[in-house]
Protein backbone atom coordinates (compact mmCIF):
# COMPACT_ATOMS: atom_id res chain seq x y z
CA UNK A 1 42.47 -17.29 22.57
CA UNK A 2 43.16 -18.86 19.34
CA UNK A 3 45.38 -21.48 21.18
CA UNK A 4 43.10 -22.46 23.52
CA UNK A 5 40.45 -23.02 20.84
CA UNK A 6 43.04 -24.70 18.48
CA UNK A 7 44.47 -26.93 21.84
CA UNK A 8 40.46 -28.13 22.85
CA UNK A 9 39.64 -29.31 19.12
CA UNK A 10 42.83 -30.61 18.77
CA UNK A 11 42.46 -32.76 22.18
CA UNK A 12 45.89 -32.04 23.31
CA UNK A 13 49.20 -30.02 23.61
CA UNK A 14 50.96 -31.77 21.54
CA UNK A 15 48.59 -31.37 18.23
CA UNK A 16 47.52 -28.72 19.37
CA UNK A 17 51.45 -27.52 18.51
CA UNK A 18 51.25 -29.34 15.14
CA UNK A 19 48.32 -27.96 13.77
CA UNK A 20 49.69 -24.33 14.79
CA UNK A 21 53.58 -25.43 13.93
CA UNK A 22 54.98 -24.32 17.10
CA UNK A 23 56.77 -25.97 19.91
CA UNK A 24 55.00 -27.78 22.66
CA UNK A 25 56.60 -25.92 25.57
CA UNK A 26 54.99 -22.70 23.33
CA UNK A 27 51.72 -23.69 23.82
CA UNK A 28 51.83 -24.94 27.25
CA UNK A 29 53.25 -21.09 28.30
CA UNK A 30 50.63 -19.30 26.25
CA UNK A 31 47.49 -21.81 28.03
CA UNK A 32 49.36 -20.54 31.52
CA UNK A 33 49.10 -17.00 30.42
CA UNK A 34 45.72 -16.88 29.54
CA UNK A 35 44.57 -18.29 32.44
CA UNK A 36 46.72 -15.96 34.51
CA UNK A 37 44.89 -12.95 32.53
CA UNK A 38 41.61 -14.59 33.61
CA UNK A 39 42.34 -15.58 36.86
CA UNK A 40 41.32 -19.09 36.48
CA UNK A 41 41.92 -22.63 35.59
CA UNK A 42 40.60 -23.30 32.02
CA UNK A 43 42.23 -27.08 31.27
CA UNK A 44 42.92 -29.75 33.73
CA UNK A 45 46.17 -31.55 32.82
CA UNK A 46 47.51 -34.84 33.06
CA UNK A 47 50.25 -37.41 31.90
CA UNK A 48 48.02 -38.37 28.78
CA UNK A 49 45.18 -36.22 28.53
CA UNK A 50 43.69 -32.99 28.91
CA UNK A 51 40.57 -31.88 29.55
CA UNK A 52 38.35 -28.67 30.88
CA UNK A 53 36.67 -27.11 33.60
CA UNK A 54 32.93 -25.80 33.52
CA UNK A 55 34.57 -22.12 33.34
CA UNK A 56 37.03 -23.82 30.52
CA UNK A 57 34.02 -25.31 28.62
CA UNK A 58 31.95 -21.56 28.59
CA UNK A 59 34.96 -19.77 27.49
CA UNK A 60 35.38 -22.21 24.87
CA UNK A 61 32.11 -21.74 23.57
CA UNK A 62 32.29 -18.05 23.40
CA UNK A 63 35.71 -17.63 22.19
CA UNK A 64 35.08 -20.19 19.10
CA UNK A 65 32.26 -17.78 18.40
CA UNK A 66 34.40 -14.69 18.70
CA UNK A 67 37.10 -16.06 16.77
CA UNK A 68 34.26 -17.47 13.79
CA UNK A 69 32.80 -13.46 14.22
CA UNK A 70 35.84 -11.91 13.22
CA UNK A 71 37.38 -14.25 10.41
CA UNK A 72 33.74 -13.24 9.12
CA UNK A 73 34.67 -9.83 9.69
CA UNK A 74 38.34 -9.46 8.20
CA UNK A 75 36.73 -12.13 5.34
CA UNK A 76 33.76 -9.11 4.30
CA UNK A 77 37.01 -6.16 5.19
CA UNK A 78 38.84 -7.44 2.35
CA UNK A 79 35.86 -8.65 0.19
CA UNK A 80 34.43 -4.81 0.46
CA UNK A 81 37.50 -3.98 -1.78
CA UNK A 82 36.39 -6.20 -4.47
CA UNK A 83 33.37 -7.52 -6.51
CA UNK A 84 29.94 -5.97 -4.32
CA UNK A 85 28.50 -8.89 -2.46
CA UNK A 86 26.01 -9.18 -0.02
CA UNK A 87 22.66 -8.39 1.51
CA UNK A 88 21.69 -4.81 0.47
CA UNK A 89 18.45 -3.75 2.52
CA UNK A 90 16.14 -1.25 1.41
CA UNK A 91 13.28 1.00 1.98
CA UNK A 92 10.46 2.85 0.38
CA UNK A 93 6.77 3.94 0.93
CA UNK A 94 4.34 1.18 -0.99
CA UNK A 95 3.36 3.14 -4.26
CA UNK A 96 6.91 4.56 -4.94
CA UNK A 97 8.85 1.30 -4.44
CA UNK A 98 6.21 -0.77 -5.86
CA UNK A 99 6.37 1.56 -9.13
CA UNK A 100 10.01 3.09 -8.98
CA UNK A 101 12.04 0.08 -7.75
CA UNK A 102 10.30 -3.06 -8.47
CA UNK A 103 10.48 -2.88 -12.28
CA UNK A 104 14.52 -2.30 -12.37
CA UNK A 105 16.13 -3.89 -9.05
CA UNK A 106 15.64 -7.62 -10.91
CA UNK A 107 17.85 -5.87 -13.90
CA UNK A 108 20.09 -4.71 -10.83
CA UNK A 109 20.40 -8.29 -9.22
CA UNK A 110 20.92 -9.84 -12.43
CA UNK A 111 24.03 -7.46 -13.10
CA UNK A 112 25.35 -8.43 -9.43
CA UNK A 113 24.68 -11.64 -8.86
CA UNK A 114 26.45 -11.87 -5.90
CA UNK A 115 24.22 -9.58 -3.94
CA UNK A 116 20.91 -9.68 -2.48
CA UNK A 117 18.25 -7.65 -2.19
CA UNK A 118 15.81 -7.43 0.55
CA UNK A 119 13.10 -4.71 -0.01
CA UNK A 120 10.55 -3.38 2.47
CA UNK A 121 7.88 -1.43 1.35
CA UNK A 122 6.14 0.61 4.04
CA UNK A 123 4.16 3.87 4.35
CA UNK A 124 5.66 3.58 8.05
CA UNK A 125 9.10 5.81 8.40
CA UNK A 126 12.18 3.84 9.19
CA UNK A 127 15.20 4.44 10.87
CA UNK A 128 17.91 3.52 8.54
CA UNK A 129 20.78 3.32 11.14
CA UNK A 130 18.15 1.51 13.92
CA UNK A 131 16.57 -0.72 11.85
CA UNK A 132 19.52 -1.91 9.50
CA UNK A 133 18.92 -0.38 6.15
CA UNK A 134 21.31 0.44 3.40
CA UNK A 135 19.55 2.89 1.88
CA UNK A 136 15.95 4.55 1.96
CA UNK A 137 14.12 6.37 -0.66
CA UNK A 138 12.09 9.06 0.14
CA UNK A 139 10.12 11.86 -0.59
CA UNK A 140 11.35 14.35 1.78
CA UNK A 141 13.93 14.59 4.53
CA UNK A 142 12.60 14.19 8.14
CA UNK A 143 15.06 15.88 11.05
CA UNK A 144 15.76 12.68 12.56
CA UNK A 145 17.67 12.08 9.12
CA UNK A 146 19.81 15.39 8.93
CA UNK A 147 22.93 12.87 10.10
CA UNK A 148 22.80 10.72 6.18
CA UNK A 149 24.15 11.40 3.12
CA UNK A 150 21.43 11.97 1.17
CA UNK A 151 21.72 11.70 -3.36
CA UNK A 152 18.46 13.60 -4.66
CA UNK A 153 17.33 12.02 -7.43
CA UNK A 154 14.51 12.70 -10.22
CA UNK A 155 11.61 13.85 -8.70
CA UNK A 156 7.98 13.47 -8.72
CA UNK A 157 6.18 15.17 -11.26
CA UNK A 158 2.34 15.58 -10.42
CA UNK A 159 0.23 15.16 -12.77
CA UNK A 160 -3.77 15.99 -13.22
CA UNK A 161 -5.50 12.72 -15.10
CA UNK A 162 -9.44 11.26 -15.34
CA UNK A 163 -11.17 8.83 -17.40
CA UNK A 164 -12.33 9.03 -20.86
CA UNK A 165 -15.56 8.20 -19.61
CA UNK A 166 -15.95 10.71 -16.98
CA UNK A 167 -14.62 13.30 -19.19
CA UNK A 168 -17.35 12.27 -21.81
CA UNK A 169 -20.06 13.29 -19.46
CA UNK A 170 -18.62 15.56 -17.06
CA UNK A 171 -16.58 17.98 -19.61
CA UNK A 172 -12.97 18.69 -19.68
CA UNK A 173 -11.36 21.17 -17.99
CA UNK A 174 -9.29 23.96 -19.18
CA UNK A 175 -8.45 25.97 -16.20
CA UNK A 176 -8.01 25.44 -12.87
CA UNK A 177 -10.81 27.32 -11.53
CA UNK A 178 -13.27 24.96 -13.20
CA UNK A 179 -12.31 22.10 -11.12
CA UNK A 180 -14.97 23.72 -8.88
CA UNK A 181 -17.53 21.80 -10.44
CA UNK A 182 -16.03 18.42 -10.73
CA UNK A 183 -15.55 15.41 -8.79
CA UNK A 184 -12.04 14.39 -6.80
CA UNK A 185 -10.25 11.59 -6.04
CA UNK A 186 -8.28 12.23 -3.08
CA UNK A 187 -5.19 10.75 -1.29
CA UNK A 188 -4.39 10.82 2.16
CA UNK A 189 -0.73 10.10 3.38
CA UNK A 190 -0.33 9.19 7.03
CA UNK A 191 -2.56 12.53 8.83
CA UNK A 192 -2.11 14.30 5.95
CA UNK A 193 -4.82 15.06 3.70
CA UNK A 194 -3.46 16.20 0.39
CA UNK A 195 -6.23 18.75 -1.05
CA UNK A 196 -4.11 21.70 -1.56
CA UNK A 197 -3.62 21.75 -5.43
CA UNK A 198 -1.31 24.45 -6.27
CA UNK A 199 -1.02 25.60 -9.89
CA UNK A 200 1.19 27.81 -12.49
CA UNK A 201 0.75 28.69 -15.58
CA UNK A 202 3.75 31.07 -17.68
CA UNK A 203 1.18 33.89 -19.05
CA UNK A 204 -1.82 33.71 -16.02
CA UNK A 205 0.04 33.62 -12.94
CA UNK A 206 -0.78 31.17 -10.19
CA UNK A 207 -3.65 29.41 -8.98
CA UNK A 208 -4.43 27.57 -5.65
CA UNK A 209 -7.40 25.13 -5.47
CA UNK A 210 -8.63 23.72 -2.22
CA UNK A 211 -10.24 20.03 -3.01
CA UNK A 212 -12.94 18.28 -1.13
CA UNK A 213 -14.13 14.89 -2.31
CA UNK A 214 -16.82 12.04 -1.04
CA UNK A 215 -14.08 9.60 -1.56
CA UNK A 216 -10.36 9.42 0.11
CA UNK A 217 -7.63 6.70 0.23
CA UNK A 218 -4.62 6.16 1.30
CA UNK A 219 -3.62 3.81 -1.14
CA UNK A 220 -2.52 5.33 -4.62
CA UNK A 221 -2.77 2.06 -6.75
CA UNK A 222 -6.68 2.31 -4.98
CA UNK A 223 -7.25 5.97 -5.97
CA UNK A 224 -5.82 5.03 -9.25
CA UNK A 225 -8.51 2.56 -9.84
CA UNK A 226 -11.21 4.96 -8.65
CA UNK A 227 -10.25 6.88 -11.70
CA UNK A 228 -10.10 4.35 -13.73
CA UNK A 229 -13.82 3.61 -12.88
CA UNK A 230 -14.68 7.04 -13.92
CA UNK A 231 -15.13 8.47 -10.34
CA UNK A 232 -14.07 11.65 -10.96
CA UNK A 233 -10.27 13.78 -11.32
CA UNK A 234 -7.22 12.60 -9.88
CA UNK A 235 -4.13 14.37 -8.98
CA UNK A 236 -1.41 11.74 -9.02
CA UNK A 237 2.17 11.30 -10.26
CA UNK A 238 3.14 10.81 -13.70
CA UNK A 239 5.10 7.30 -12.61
CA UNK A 240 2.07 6.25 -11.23
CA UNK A 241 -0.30 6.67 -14.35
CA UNK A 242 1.94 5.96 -17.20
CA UNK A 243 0.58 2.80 -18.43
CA UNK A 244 -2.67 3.98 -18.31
CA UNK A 245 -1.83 7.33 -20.34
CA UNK A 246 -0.27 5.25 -22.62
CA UNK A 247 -2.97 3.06 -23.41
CA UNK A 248 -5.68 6.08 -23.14
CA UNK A 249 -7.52 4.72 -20.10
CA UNK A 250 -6.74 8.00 -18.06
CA UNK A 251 -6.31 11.82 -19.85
CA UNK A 252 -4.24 14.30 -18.29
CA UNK A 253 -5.97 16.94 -17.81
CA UNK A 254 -4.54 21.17 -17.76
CA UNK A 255 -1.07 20.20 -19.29
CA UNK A 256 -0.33 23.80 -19.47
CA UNK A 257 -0.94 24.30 -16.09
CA UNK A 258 2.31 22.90 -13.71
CA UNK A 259 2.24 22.05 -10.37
CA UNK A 260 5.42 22.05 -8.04
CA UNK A 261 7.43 18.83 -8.48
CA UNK A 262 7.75 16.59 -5.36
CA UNK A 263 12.01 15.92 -5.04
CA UNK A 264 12.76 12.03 -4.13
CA UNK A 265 15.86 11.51 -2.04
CA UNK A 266 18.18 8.45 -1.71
CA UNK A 267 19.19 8.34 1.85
CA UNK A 268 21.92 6.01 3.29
CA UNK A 269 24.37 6.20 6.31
CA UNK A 270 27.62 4.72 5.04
CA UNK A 271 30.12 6.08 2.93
CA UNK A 272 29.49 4.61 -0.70
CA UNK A 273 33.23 4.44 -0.91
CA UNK A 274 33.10 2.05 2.03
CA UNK A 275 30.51 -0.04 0.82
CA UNK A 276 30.53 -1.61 -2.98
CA UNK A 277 26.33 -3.67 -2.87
CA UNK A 278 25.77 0.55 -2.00
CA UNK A 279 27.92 2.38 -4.33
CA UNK A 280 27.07 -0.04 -7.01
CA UNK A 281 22.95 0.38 -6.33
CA UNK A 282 23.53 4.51 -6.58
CA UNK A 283 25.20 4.70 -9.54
CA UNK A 284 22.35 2.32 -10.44
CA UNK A 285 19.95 4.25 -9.53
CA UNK A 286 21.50 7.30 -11.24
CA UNK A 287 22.21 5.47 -14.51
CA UNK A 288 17.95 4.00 -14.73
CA UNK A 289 16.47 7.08 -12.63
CA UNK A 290 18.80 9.87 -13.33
CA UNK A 291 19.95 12.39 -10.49
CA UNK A 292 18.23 16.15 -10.00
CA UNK A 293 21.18 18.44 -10.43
């Protein structure tokens, strides 16, 4: 196949030999073999010229793409040994990637400048194999992805926050049972209402509270700013609310009281060995995030 290709650009047996420094008679016999395997005349010959047949011309064209497709392929083979290159392609659900990934991966594309990044943030699952990802971060593991390795990293830690200004004229609570008489913010993840507020606390046991609110989202940056407003108590995640803690525009509320943490999983269906754009974004991950042991 690479003959044939080589003889058409070339325009004829004799540089076609040349460019591949063999002897004439060498390419002639490997032409007649080929079309033998195929069962069909590929090149018209003459005294001077040369020239193909309509079946000649369409192999031509597929076999110079076949033969481009795997220099590409042995090129990326022995690159993947090397410096990590190439198109890494992730996924995440809006809030997590938009607050867990966006802030480092420019840090992680400035150490590897050689890669890129392409980032899809959806509240929609993915198939990682299907649909071409690298890698997927999640916050549990569906069935369909029992078949990837998964690296759990740091997870979610839930956290209980409201305004200053709802606080002022609402009262803060102390205990969990007194959320009875306050407004909620609550968020709503695909059909799934999350109202079920489960506390602990070390000395008083544990404490379940079933919320109901007049307003639900299913947009965390939304609910965020809801609370902001003074609306009423939100239960959130710390990554979520940290700027606003920090500059005391939210208050957490019952720190003594925990509620379960929510693990976050890297998912991803190649060997890291195998693959240096993935191995070097998990020990990324792992060196900005940190891993759950």
């Amino acid at each position: 196949m690479r003959i044939f290709v080589t003889l058409v650009k070339a325009g004829s047996f004799a540089k076609a030999a040349e460019h591949l420094q063999l002897k004439s008679p060498t390419v002639t016999k490997a032409i007649q073999l080929l079309e033998q395997d195929l069962q069909t005349q590929l090149v018209i010959r003459s005294t001077r010229t040369m020239s193909l047949t309509d079946t000649g011309r369409r192999y031509f064209d597929k076999a110079e793409f076949i033969l481009n497709e795997l220099e590409e392929l042995e090129n990326d083979t022995k690159q993947a040994q090397g410096t990590p290159r190439g198109k890494l392609k992730l996924t995440a659900p809006v809030s997590l990637g938009q607050h867990l990934l966006a802030p480092i991966i420019p840090k992680f594309m400035k150490r590897y400048p050689e890669i890129e990044v392409e980032l899809d943030l959806s509240n929609h699952w993915r198939d990682l194999k299907r649909d071409g990802y690298d890698l997927g971060i999640r916050s549990k593991k569906p069935g369909a992805d029992l078949g990837l390795y998964c690296l759990p990293i740091k997870p979610l830690l839930p956290i209980l926050v409201a305004s200053p200004t709802y606080l002022s004229v609402n009262g803060t609570p102390t205990h969990p049972d007194e959320l009875k008489a306050h407004s909620v913010i609550l968020h709503k993840g695909g059909d799934k209402l999350f109202n079920q507020w489960k506390f602990s606390h070390p000395d008083l046991g544990k404490f379940a509270f079933e919320a109901s609110s007049r307003y639900i989202s299913n947009h965390i940056p939304v609910s965020i700013e809801a609370a902001l407003q003074g609306l009423g108590v939100l239960n959130t995640y710390s990554v979520y609310v940290e700027e606003a803690l920090n500059k005391g525009d939210l208050v957490q509320l019952l720190p003594d009281f925990e509620q379960p943490d929510i693990d976050r999983f890297a998912f991803y269906h190649q060997k890291r060995a195998l693959s240096p754009k993935l191995d070097a974004f998990l020990n990324f991950l792992e060196e900005e995030i940190g891993v759950e042991q």
